[in-house]
C-alpha atoms as a PDB file:
ATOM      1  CA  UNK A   1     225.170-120.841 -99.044  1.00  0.00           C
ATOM      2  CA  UNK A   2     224.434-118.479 -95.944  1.00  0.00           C
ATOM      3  CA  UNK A   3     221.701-120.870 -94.117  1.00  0.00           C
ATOM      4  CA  UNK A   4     220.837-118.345 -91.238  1.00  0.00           C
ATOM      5  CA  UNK A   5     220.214-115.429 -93.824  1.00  0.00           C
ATOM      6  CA  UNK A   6     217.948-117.755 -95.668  1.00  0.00           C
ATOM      7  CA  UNK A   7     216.299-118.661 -92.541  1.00  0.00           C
ATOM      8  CA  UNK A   8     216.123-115.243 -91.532  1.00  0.00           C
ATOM      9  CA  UNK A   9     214.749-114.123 -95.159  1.00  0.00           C
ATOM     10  CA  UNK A  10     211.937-116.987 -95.005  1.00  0.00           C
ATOM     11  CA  UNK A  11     211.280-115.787 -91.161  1.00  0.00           C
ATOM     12  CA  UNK A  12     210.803-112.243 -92.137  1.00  0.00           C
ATOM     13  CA  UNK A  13     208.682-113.201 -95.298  1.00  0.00           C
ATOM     14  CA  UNK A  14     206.271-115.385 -93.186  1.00  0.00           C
ATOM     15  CA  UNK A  15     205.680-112.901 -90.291  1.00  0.00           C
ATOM     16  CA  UNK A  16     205.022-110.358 -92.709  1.00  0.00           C
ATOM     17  CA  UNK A  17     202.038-112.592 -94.536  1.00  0.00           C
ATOM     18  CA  UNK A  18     200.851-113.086 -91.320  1.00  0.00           C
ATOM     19  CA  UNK A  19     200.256-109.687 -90.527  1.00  0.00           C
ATOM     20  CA  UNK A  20     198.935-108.847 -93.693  1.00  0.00           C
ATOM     21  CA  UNK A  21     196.478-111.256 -93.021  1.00  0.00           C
ATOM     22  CA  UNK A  22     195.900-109.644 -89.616  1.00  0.00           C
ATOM     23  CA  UNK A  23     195.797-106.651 -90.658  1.00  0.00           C
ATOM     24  CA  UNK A  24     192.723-107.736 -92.546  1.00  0.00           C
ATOM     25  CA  UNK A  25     190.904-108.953 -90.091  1.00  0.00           C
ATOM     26  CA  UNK A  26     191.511-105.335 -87.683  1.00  0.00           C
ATOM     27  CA  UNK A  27     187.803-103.369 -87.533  1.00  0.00           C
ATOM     28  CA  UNK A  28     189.720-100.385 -89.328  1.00  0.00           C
ATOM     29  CA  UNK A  29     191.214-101.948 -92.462  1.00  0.00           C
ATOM     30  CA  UNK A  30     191.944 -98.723 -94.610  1.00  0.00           C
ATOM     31  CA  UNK A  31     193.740 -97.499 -91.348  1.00  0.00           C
ATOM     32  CA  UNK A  32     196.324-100.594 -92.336  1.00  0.00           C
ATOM     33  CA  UNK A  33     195.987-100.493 -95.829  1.00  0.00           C
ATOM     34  CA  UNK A  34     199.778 -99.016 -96.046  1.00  0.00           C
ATOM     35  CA  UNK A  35     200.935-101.612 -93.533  1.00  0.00           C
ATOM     36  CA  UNK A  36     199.733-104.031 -95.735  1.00  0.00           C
ATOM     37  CA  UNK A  37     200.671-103.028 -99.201  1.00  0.00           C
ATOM     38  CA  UNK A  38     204.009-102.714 -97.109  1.00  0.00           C
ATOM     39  CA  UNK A  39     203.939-106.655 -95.938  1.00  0.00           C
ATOM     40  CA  UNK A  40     202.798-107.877 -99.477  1.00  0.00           C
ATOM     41  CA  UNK A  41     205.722-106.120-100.905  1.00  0.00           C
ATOM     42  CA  UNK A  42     208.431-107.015 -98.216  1.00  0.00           C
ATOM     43  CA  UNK A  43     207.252-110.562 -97.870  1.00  0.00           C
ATOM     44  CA  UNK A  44     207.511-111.065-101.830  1.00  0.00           C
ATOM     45  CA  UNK A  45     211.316-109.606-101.893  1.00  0.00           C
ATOM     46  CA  UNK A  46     211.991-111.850 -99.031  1.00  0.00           C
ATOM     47  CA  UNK A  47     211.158-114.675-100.966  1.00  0.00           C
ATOM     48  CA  UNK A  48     212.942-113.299-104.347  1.00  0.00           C
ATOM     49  CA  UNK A  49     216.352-112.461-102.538  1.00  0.00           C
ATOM     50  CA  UNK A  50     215.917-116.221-100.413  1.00  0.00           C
ATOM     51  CA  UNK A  51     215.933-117.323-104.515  1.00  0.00           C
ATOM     52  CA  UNK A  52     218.554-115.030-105.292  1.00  0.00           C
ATOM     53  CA  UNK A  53     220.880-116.075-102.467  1.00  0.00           C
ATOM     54  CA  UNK A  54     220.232-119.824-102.428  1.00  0.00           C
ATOM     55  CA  UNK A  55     221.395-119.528-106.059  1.00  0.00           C
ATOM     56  CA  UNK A  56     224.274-117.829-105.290  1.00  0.00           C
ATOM     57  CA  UNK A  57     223.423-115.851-107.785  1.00  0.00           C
ATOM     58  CA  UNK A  58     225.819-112.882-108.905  1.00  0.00           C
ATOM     59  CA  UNK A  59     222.820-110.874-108.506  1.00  0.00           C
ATOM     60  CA  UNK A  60     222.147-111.473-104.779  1.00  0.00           C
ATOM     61  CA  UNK A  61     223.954-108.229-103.642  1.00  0.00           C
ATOM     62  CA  UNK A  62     222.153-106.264-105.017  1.00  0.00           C
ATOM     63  CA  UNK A  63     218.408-107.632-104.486  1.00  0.00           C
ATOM     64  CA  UNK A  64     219.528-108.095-100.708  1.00  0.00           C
ATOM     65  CA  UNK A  65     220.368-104.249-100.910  1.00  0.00           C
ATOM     66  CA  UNK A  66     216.672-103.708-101.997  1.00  0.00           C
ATOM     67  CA  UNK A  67     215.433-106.428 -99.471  1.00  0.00           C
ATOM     68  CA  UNK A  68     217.091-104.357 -96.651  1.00  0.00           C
ATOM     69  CA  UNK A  69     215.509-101.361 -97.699  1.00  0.00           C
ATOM     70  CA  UNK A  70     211.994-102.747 -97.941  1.00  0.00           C
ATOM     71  CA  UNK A  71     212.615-104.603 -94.733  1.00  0.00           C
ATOM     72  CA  UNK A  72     213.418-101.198 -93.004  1.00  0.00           C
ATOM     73  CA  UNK A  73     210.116 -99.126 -94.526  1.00  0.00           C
ATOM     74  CA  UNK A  74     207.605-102.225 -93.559  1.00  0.00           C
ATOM     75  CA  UNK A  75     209.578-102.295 -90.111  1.00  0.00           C
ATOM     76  CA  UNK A  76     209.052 -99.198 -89.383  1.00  0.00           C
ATOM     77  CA  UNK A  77     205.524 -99.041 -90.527  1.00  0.00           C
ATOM     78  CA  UNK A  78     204.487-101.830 -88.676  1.00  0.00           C
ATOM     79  CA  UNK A  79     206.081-100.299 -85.617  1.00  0.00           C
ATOM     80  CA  UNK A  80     203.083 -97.536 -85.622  1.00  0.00           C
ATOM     81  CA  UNK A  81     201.124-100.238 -84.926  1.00  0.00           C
ATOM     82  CA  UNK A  82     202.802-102.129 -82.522  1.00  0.00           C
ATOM     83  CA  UNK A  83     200.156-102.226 -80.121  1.00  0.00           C
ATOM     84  CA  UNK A  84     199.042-104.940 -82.041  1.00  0.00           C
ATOM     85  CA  UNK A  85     200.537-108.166 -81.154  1.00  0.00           C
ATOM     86  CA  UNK A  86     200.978-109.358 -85.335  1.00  0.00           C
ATOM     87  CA  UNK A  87     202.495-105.703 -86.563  1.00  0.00           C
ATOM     88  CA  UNK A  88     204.873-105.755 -83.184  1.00  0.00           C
ATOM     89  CA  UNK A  89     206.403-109.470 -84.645  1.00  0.00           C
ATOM     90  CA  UNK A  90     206.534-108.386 -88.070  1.00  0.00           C
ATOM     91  CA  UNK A  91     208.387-105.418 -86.936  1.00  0.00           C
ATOM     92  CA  UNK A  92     210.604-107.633 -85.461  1.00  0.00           C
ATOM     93  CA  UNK A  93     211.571-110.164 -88.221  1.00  0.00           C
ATOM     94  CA  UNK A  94     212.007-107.086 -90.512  1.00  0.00           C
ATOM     95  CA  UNK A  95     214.679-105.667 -88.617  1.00  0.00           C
ATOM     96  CA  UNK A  96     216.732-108.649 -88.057  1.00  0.00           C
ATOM     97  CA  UNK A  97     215.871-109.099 -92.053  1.00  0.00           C
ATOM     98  CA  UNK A  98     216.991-105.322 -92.368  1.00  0.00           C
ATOM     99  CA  UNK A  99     220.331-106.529 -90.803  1.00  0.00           C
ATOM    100  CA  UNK A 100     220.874-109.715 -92.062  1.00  0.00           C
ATOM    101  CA  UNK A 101     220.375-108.616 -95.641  1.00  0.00           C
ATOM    102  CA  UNK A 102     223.038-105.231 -94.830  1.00  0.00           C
ATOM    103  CA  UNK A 103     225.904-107.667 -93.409  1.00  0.00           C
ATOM    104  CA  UNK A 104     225.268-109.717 -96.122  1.00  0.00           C
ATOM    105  CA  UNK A 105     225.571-107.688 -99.305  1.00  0.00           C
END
């Protein structure tokens, strides 16, 4: 079992709830409603591949080849908005997630 890519995986998956949560609370939501939808979706396939992986489930290759891929389009979403402090972290943990999950699978 890779520990650091499951820490890595639940560290990505928790900054991005966190600034989907943030994002709520900004005075323009629907300006961050993609940013959002982006986190939901990136945080849940963190937490599916840390499944998949901690499993060692024959499966995990591929599901950390989609995690790496949602990892990079939330990243780089967030990174429009990296003026605030939440998007800037969750930019952040999704690229180290984006990398983890690559040299992984």
């Amino acid at each position: 079992m890779n520990r650091d890519l499951i820490a890595t995986l639940a560290e990505c998956a928790a900054a991005c709830n966190y600034c989907a949560v943030s994002c709520l609370q900004e005075d323009d939501v629907k300006m961050m409603e993609r940013c959002i939808r982006l986190d939901l979706e990136c945080a849940a396939i963190c937490k599916m591949a840390l499944d998949y992986v901690s499993r060692d489930s024959t499966m995990a290759r591929e599901v950390l080849d989609l995690c790496a891929r949602v990892c990079r389009e939330c990243g780089a979403e967030c990174e429009k908005h990296s003026q605030m402090e939440h998007c800037r972290m969750c930019a952040e943990a999704c690229r180290r997630c984006e990398q983890a999950c690559q040299q992984a699978s």
